[in-house]
Protein backbone atom coordinates (compact mmCIF):
# COMPACT_ATOMS: atom_id res chain seq x y z
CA UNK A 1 -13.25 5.82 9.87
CA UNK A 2 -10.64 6.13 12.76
CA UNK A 3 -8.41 8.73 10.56
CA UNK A 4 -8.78 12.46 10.59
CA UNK A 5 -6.81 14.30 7.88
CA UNK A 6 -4.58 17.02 9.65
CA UNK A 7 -2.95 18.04 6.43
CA UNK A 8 -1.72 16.01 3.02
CA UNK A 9 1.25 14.78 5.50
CA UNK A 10 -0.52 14.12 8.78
CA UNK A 11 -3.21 12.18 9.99
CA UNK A 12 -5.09 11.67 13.19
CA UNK A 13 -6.14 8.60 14.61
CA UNK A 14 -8.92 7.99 17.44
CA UNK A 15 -7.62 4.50 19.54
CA UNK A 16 -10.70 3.20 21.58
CA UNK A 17 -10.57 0.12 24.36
CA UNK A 18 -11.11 -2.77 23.28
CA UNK A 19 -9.85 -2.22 19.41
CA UNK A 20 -5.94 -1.93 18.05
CA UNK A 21 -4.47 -0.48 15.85
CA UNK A 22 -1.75 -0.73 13.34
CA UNK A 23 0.87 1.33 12.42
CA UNK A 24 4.47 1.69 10.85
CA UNK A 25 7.71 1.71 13.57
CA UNK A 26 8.28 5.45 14.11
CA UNK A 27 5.34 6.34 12.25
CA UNK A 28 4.05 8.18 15.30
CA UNK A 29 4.38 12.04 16.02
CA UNK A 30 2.21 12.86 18.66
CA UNK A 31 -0.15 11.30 21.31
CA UNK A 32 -3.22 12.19 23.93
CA UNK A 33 -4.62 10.10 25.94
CA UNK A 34 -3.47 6.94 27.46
CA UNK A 35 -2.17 4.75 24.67
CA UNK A 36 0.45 2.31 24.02
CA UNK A 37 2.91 1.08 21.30
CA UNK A 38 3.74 -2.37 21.50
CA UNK A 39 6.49 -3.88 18.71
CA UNK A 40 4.39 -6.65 16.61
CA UNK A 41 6.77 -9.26 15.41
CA UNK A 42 4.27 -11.79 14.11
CA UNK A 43 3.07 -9.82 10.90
CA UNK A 44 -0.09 -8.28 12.04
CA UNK A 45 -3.02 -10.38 11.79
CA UNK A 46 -1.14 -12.27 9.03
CA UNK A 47 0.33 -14.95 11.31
CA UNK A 48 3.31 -16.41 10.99
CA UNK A 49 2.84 -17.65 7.05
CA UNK A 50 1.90 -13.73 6.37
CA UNK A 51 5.53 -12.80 7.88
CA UNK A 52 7.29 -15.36 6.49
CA UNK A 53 6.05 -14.47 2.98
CA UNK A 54 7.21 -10.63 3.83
CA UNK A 55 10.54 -11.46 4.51
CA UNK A 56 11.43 -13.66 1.65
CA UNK A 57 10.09 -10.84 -0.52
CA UNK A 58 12.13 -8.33 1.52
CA UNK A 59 9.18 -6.65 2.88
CA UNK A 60 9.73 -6.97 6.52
CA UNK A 61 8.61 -3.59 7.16
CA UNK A 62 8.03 -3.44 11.09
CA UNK A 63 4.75 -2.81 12.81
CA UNK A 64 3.52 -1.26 16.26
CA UNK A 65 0.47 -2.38 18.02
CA UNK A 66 -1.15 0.49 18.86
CA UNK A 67 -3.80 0.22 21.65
CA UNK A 68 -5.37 2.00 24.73
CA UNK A 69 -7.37 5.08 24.51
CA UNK A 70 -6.94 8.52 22.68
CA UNK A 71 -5.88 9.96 19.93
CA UNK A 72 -2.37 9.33 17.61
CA UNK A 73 -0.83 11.81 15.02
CA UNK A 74 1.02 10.01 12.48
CA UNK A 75 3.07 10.47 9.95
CA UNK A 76 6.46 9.74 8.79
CA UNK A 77 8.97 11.04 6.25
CA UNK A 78 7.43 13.89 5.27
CA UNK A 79 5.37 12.30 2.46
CA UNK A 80 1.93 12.80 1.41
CA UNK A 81 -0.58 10.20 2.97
CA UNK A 82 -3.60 9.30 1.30
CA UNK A 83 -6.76 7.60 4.17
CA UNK A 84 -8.61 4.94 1.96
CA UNK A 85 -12.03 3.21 3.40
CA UNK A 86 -12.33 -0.91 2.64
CA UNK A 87 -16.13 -1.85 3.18
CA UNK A 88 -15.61 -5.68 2.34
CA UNK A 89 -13.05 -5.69 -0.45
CA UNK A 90 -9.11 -6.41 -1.09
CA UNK A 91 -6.29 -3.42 -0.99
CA UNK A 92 -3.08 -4.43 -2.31
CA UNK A 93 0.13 -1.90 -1.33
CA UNK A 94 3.65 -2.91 -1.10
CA UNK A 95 3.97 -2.46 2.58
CA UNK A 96 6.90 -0.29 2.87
CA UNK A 97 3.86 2.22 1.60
CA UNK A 98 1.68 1.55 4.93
CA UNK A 99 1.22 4.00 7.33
CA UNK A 100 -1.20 3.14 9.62
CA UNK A 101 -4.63 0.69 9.70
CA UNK A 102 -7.54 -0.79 11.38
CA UNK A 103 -6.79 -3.76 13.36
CA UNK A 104 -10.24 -5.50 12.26
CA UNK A 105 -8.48 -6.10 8.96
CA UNK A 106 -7.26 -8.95 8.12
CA UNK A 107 -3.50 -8.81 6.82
CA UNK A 108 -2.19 -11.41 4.71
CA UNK A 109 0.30 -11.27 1.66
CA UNK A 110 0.06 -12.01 -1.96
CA UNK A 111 2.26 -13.80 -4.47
CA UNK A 112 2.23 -11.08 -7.65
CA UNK A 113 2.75 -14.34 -9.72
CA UNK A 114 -0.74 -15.32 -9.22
CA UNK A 115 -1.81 -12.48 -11.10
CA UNK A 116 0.53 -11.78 -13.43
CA UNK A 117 1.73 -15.40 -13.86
CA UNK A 118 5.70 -14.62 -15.29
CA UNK A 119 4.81 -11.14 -16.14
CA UNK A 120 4.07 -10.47 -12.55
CA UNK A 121 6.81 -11.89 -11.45
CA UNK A 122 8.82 -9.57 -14.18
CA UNK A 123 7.34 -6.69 -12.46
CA UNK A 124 8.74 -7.55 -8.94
CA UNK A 125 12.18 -7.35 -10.66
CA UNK A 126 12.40 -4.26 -12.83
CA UNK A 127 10.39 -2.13 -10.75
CA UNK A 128 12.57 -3.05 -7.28
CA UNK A 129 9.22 -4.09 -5.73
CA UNK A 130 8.53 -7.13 -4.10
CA UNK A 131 7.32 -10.27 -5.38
CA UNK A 132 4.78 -10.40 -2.71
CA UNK A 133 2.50 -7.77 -1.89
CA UNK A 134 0.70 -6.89 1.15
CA UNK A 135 -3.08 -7.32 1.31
CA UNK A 136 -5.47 -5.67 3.94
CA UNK A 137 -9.22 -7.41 3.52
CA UNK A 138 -12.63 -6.35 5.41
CA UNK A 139 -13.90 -2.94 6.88
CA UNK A 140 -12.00 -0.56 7.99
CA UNK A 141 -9.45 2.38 6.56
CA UNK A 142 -5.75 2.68 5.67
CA UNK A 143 -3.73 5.22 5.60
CA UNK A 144 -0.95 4.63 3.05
CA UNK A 145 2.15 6.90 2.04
CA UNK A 146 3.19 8.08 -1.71
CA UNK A 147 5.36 10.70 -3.33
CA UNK A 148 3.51 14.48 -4.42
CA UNK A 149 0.31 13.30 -3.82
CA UNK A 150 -2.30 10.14 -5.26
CA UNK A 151 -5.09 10.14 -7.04
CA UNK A 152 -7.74 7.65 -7.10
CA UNK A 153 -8.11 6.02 -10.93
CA UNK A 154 -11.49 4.39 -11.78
CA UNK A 155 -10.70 0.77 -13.10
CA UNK A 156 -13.91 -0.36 -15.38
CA UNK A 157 -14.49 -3.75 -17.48
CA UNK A 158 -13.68 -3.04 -20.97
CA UNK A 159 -11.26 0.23 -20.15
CA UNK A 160 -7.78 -0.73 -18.64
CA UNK A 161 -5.94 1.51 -16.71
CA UNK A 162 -2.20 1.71 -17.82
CA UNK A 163 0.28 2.85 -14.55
CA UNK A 164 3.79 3.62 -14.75
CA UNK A 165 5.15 0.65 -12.41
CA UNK A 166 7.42 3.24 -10.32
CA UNK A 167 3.93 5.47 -9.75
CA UNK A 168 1.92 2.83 -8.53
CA UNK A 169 0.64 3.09 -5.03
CA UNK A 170 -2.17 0.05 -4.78
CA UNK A 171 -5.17 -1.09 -6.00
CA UNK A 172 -8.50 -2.48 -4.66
CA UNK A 173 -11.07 -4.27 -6.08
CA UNK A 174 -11.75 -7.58 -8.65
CA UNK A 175 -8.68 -6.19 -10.93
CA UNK A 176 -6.20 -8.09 -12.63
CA UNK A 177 -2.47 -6.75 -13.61
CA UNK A 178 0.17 -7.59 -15.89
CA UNK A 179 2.99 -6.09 -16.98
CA UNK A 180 3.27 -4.63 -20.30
CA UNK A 181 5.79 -3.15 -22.81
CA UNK A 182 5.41 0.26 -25.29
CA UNK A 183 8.28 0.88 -27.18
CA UNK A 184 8.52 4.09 -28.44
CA UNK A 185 10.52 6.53 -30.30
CA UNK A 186 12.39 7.23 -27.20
CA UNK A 187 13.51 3.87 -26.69
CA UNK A 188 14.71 3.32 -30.15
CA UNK A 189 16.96 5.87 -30.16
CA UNK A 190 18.31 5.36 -26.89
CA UNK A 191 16.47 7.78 -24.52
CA UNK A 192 14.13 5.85 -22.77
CA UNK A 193 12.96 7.16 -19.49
CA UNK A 194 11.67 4.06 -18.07
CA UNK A 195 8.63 4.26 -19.54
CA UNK A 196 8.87 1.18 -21.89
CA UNK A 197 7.18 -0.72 -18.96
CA UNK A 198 3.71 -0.58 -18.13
CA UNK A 199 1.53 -1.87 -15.46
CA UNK A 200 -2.32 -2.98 -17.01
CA UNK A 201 -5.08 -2.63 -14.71
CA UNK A 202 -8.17 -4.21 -15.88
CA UNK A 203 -11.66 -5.12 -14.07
CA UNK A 204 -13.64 -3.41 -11.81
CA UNK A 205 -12.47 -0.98 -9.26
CA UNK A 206 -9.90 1.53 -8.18
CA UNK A 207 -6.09 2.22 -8.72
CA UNK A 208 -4.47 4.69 -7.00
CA UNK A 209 -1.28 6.93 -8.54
CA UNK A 210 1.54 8.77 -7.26
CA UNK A 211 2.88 12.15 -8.21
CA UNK A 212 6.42 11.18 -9.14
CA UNK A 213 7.92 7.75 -10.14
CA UNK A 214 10.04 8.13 -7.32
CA UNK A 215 10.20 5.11 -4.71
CA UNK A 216 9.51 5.51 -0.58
C-alpha cells in the first residue's frame, strides 16, 4: 500500500518509476524527491465515456497525474482521510470524496439507477449527490476524504446496513442499495431532521460512515 498515515488529515504517498499516481487538483501539501503533477483531463483510466458520465452527473472533480520518484503529502481541506486497500473488488465514492489512488486501478463510473432502479435515482436527488458514482476496481488503495472521521460497517447477507444518505462515504463489495423511508414521530409533527430517508445496504461486504451528515 503506497499510503502512509501521517495523522487522521494527512497522508503520505511513496511515487516509484514506472507507476502513477492519482490524486485530487490541489490535493498536494508537500513533496521529496523528483516528482511531477501533470493535469489529467481524460478521467483517469476511465477514458473518455468515464468523463463524460462525470460531467453530466456534475462530478467533474479534476485530477493530477502524479508520477516520478519520491514521496507526496496529501491532503486537502482539513478533513479526515480514511486509506482503504482493494485486493480485486469494486469501491464506489462520489468523487468529490477522492483524495488520492493507485494508478493500477481501473476508474470507471456508475449509473446509481442500476442499483437502485427509481429509488436510486431518488437518492441522487434528495441527497445532492450525483446520479453517477465513481468506481475504482482491482488492487491497490484509496485514500478518500469524509467529515469527523469513518468507520468501516460490516455488510452481511441476511443483516442490512441502514446509512443516513448525507453520512455515506462508499461502499465495496457484492452490495446492493436502495433508498428507503422511516417516518417517525418527528416527521409527523413537523420536526424531521432529515432522517426520514434511508440508504439500505444489503449483501456482502463493507460500508463506510462519516461522523456528521455534513457534505465535502
Amino acid at each position: 500500500m503506497p499510503f502512509r498515515e501521517i495523522n487522521s488529515k494527512m497522508v503520505e504517498a511513496t511515487v516509484v518509476p514506472g507507476q502513477r499516481m492519482f490524486s485530487q487538483r490541489g490535493a498536494m501539501l508537500a513533496y521529496r524527491g523528483d516528482v511531477t503533477f501533470t493535469p489529467n483531463t481524460a478521467g483517469g483510466q476511465g477514458g473518455l465515456m468515464s468523463m463524460i458520465g462525470r460531467r453530466v452527473a456534475g462530478e467533474a472533480t479534476p485530477l493530477m497525474t502524479v508520477e516520478g520518484s519520491g514521496t507526496v503529502m496529501f491532503g486537502h481541506g482539513g478533513h479526515h482521510i480514511q486509506v482503504i486497500g482493494l485486493t480485486g473488488d469494486t469501491l464506489y465514492v462520489e468523487a468529490d470524496r477522492l483524495l488520492a489512488f493507485d494508478g493500477t486501478l481501473e476508474q470507471g463510473t456508475m449509473f446509481m439507477g442500476s442499483q437502485g432502479g427509481v429509488m436510486g435515482m431518488v437518492r441522487g436527488q434528495v441527497t445532492g449527490q450525483g446520479l453517477f458514482t465513481t468506481t475504482l476496481k482491482g488492487h491497490g488503495a484509496v485514500a478518500v476524504m469524509a467529515h469527523g472521521g469513518v468507520i468501516e460497517l460490516p455488510i452481511t447477507p441476511g443483516r442490512p446496513v441502514h446509512v443516513d444518505p448525507q453520512a455515506y462515504v462508499a461502499h465495496h463489495g457484492d452490495v446492493r442499495n436502495k433508498l428507503s423511508t422511516a417516518l417517525g414521530w418527528r416527521d409527523m409533527v413537523g420536526r424531521g431532521s432529515g432522517e426520514a430517508f434511508q440508504l439500505e445496504l444489503s449483501g456482502s461486504g463493507s460500508v463506510y460512515v462519516q461522523a456528521s451528515e455534513e457534505k465535502l
